[in-house]
Protein backbone atom coordinates (compact mmCIF):
# COMPACT_ATOMS: atom_id res chain seq x y z
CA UNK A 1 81.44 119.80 116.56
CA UNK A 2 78.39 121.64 115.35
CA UNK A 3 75.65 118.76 113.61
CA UNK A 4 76.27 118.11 109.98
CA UNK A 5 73.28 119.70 107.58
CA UNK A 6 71.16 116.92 106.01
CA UNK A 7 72.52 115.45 103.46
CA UNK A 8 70.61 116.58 99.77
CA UNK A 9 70.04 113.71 97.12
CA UNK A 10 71.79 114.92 93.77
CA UNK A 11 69.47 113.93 90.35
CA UNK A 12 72.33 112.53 87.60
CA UNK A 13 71.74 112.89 84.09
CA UNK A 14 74.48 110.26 82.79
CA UNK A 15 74.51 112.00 79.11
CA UNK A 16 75.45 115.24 79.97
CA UNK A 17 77.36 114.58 83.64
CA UNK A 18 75.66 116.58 86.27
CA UNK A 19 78.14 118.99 87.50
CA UNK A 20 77.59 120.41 90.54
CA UNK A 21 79.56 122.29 93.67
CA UNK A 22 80.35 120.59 97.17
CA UNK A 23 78.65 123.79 98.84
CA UNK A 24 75.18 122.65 96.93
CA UNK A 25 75.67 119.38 98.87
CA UNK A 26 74.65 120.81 102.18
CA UNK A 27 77.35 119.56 103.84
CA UNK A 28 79.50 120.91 106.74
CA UNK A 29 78.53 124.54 106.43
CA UNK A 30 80.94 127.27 105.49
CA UNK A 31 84.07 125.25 105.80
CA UNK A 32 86.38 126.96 103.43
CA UNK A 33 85.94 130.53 104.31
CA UNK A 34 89.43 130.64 104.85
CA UNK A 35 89.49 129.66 101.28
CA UNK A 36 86.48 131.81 99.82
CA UNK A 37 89.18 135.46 101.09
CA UNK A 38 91.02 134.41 98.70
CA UNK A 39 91.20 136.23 95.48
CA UNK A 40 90.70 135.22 92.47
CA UNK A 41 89.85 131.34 93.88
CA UNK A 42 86.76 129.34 92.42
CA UNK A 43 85.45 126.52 93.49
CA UNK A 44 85.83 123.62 90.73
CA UNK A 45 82.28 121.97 89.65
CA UNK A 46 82.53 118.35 89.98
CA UNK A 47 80.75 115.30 88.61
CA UNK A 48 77.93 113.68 90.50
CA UNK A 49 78.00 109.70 90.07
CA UNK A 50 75.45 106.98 91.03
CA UNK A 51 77.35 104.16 92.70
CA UNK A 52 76.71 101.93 89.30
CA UNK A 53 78.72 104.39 87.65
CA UNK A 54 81.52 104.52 90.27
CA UNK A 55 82.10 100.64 89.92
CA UNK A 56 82.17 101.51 86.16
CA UNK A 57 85.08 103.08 86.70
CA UNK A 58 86.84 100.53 88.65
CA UNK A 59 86.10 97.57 86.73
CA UNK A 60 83.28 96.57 89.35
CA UNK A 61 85.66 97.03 92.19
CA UNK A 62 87.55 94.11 91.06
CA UNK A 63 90.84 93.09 92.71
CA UNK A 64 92.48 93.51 89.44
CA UNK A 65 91.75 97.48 90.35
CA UNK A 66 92.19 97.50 94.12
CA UNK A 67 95.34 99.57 94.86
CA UNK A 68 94.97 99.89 98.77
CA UNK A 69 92.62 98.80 101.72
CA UNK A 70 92.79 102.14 104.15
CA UNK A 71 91.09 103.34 107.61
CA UNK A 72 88.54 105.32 105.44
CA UNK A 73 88.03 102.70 102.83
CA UNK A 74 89.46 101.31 99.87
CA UNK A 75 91.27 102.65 96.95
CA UNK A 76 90.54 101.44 93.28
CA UNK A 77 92.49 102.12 89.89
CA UNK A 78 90.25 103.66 87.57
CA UNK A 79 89.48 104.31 83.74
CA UNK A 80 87.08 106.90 82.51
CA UNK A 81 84.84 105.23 79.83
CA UNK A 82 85.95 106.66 76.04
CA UNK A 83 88.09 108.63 77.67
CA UNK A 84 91.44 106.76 78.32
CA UNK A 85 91.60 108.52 81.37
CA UNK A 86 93.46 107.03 83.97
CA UNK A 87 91.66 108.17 87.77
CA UNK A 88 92.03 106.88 91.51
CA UNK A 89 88.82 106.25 93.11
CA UNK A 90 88.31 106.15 96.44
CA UNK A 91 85.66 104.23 98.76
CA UNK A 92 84.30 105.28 101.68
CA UNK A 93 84.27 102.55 103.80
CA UNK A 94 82.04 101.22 106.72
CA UNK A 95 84.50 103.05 109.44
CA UNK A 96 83.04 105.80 108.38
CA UNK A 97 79.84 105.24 110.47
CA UNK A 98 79.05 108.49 112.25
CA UNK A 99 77.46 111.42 109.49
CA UNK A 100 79.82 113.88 110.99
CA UNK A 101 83.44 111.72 109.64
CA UNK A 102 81.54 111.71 106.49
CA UNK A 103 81.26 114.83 106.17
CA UNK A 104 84.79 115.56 107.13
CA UNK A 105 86.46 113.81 104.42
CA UNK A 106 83.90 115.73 102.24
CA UNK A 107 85.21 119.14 103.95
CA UNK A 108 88.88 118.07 102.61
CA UNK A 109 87.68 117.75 99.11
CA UNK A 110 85.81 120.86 99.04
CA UNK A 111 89.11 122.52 99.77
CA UNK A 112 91.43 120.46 97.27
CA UNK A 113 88.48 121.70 94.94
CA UNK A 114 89.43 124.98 95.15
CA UNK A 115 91.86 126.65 92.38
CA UNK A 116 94.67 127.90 95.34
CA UNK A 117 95.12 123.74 95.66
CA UNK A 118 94.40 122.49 92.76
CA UNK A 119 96.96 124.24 90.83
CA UNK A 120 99.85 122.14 93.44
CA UNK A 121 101.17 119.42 92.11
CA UNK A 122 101.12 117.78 95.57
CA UNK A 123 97.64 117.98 95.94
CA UNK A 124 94.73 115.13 94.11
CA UNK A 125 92.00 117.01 92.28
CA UNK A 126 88.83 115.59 92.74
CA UNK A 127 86.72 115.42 89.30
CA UNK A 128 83.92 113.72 90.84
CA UNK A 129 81.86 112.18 93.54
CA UNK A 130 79.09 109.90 94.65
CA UNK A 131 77.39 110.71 98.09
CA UNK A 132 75.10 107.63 98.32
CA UNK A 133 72.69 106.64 99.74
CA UNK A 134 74.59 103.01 99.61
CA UNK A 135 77.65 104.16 98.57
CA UNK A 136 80.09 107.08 99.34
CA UNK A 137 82.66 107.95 96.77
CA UNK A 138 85.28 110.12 95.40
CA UNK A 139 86.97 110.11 91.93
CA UNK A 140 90.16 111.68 91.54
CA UNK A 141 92.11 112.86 88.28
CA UNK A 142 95.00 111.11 89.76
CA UNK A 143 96.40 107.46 88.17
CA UNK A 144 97.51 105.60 91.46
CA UNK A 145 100.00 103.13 92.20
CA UNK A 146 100.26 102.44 96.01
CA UNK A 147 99.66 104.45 98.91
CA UNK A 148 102.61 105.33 100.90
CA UNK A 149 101.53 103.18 103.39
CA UNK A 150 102.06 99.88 101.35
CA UNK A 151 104.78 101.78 99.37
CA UNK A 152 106.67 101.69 103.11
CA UNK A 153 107.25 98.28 103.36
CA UNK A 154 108.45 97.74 99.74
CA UNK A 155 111.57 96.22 99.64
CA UNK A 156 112.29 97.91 95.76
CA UNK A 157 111.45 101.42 97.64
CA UNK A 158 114.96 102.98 97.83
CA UNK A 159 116.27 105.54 99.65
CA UNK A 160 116.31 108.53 97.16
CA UNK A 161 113.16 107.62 96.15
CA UNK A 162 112.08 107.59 99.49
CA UNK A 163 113.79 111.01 99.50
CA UNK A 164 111.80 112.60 97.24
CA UNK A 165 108.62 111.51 98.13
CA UNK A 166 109.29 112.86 101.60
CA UNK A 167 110.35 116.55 100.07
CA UNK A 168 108.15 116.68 97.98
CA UNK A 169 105.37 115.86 100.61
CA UNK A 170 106.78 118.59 102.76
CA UNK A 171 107.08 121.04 100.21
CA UNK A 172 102.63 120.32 100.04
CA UNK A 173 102.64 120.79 103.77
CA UNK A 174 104.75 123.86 103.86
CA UNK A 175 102.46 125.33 100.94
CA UNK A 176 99.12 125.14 103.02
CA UNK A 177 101.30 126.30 106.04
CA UNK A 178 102.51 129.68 104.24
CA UNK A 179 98.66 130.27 102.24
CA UNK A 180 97.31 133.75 103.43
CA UNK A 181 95.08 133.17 105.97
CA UNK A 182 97.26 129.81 106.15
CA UNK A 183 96.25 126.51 107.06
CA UNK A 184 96.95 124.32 110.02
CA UNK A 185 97.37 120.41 109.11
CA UNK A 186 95.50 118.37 112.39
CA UNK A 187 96.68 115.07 110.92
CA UNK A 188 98.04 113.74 107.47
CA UNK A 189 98.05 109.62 107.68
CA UNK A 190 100.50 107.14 105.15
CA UNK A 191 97.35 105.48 104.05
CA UNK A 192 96.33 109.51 102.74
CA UNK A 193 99.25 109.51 100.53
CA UNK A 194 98.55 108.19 97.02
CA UNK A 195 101.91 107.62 94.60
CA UNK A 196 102.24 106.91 91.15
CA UNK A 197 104.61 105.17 89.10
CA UNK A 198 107.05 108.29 89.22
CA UNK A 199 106.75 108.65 93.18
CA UNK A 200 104.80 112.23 93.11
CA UNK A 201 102.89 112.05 96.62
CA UNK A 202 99.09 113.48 96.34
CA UNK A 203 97.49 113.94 99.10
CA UNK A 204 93.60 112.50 98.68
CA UNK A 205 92.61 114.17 102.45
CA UNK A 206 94.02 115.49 105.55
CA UNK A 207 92.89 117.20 108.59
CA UNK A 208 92.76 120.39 108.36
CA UNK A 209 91.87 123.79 110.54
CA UNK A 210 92.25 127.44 109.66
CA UNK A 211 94.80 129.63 111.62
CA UNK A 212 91.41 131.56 112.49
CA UNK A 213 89.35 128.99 113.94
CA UNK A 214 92.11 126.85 115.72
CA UNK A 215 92.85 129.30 118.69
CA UNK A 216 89.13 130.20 119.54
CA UNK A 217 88.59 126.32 119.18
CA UNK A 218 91.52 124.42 121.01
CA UNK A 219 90.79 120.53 120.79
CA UNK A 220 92.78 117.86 123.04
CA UNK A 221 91.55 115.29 120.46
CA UNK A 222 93.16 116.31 117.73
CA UNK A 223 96.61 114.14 119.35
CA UNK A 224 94.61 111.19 119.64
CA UNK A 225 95.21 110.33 115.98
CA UNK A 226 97.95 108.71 114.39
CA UNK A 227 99.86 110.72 111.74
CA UNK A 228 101.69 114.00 110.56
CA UNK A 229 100.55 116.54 113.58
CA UNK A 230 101.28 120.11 112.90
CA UNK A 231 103.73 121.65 115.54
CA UNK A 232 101.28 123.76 116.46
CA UNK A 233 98.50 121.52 117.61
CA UNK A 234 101.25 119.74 119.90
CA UNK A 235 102.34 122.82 121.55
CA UNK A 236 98.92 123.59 122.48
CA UNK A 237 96.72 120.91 122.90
């Protein structure tokens, strides 16, 4: 993997809400080329928040708010201030350690900020983030419940409910399979999988390669993780 660009400090302005694009960020290079073919597609500005305003939005990170302790982090309930507008934010957490995971989950986001994804129903938008330098966030227009990690071991879950969570997941998968160029999933995790009270699945990151890049770049690592593989990463290793 090619080292991550240094990371660029973002200047807020809390009364107008700095807007600004992931690619402004510096980080992870041109990762959604793929993306940038298509026509029509625009990248969505988001909202750049200091970590103060982050915990504003999650009641201080209480445990009131806390919806789900992940790999990556933690996941919070969230109201927008004078807004009434319910959001999932999400945590980076201390896992994280090495700048090139960071940016990673970053590279997800800039794709789910992209107009071909953000118009899916199965997909989180991202309204906002907060890229440090003591805290690494991400704000989603998304209210959550569980993730379907918890949601798993639920005794209330039934099975048609666990039904439809599980097409409607794959329908999501089968949409960035059949995008033109199309996408191939490395790993979607349970604790990736945010559902609300009516058991829509969003997915909040995955891994994620183009159909042009994988073949010139086979990696053996990619089965080393725990997940949703695509078929075509296990026939080829």
């Amino acid at each position: 993997m090619e080292s991550p660009q240094p990371k660029k400090k973002l200047k807020h302005n809390s009364s107008t809400g700095d807007r600004v694009k992931l690619c402004d960020m510096g980080l992870g290079g041109d990762v959604s080329s793929p993306v940038q073919k298509q026509k029509g597609v625009a990248e969505i500005a988001l909202i750049s928040y200091t970590p103060d305003e982050l915990g504003m939005l999650a009641d201080g990170f209480s445990k009131e708010m806390l919806v789900a302790k992940c790999p990556f982090g933690e996941v919070y309930h969230g109201m927008v201030p004078n807004k009434a507008q319910e959001v999932t934010v999400v945590v980076l957490g201390n896992e994280l350690e090495r700048a090139d995971e960071v940016v990673e989950y970053f590279e997800g986001m800039k794709l789910l900020s992209h107009s071909i994804i953000m118009n899916h129903s199965g997909f989180a938008q991202p309204i906002g983030f907060c890229n440090g330098p003591s805290m690494w966030g991400i704000v989603f227009d998304f209210p959550s419940s569980s993730t379907l990690k918890d949601k798993l071991f639920d005794v209330t879950f039934t099975w048609s409910q666990r039904m439809m969570v599980a097409v409607r997941l794959a329908e999501s998968l089968q949409y960035l399979h059949e995008l033109e160029p199309s996408f191939t999933i490395r790993t979607v995790d349970k604790s990736q999988i945010i559902i609300d009270e009516d058991f829509n699945p969003r997915l909040i990151t995955f891994g994620k390669r183009s159909n042009e890049d994988f073949f010139k770049k086979p990696n053996p690592l990619y089965l080393t993780r725990y997940g949703y593989i695509a078929p075509d990463i296990g026939w080829t290793g």
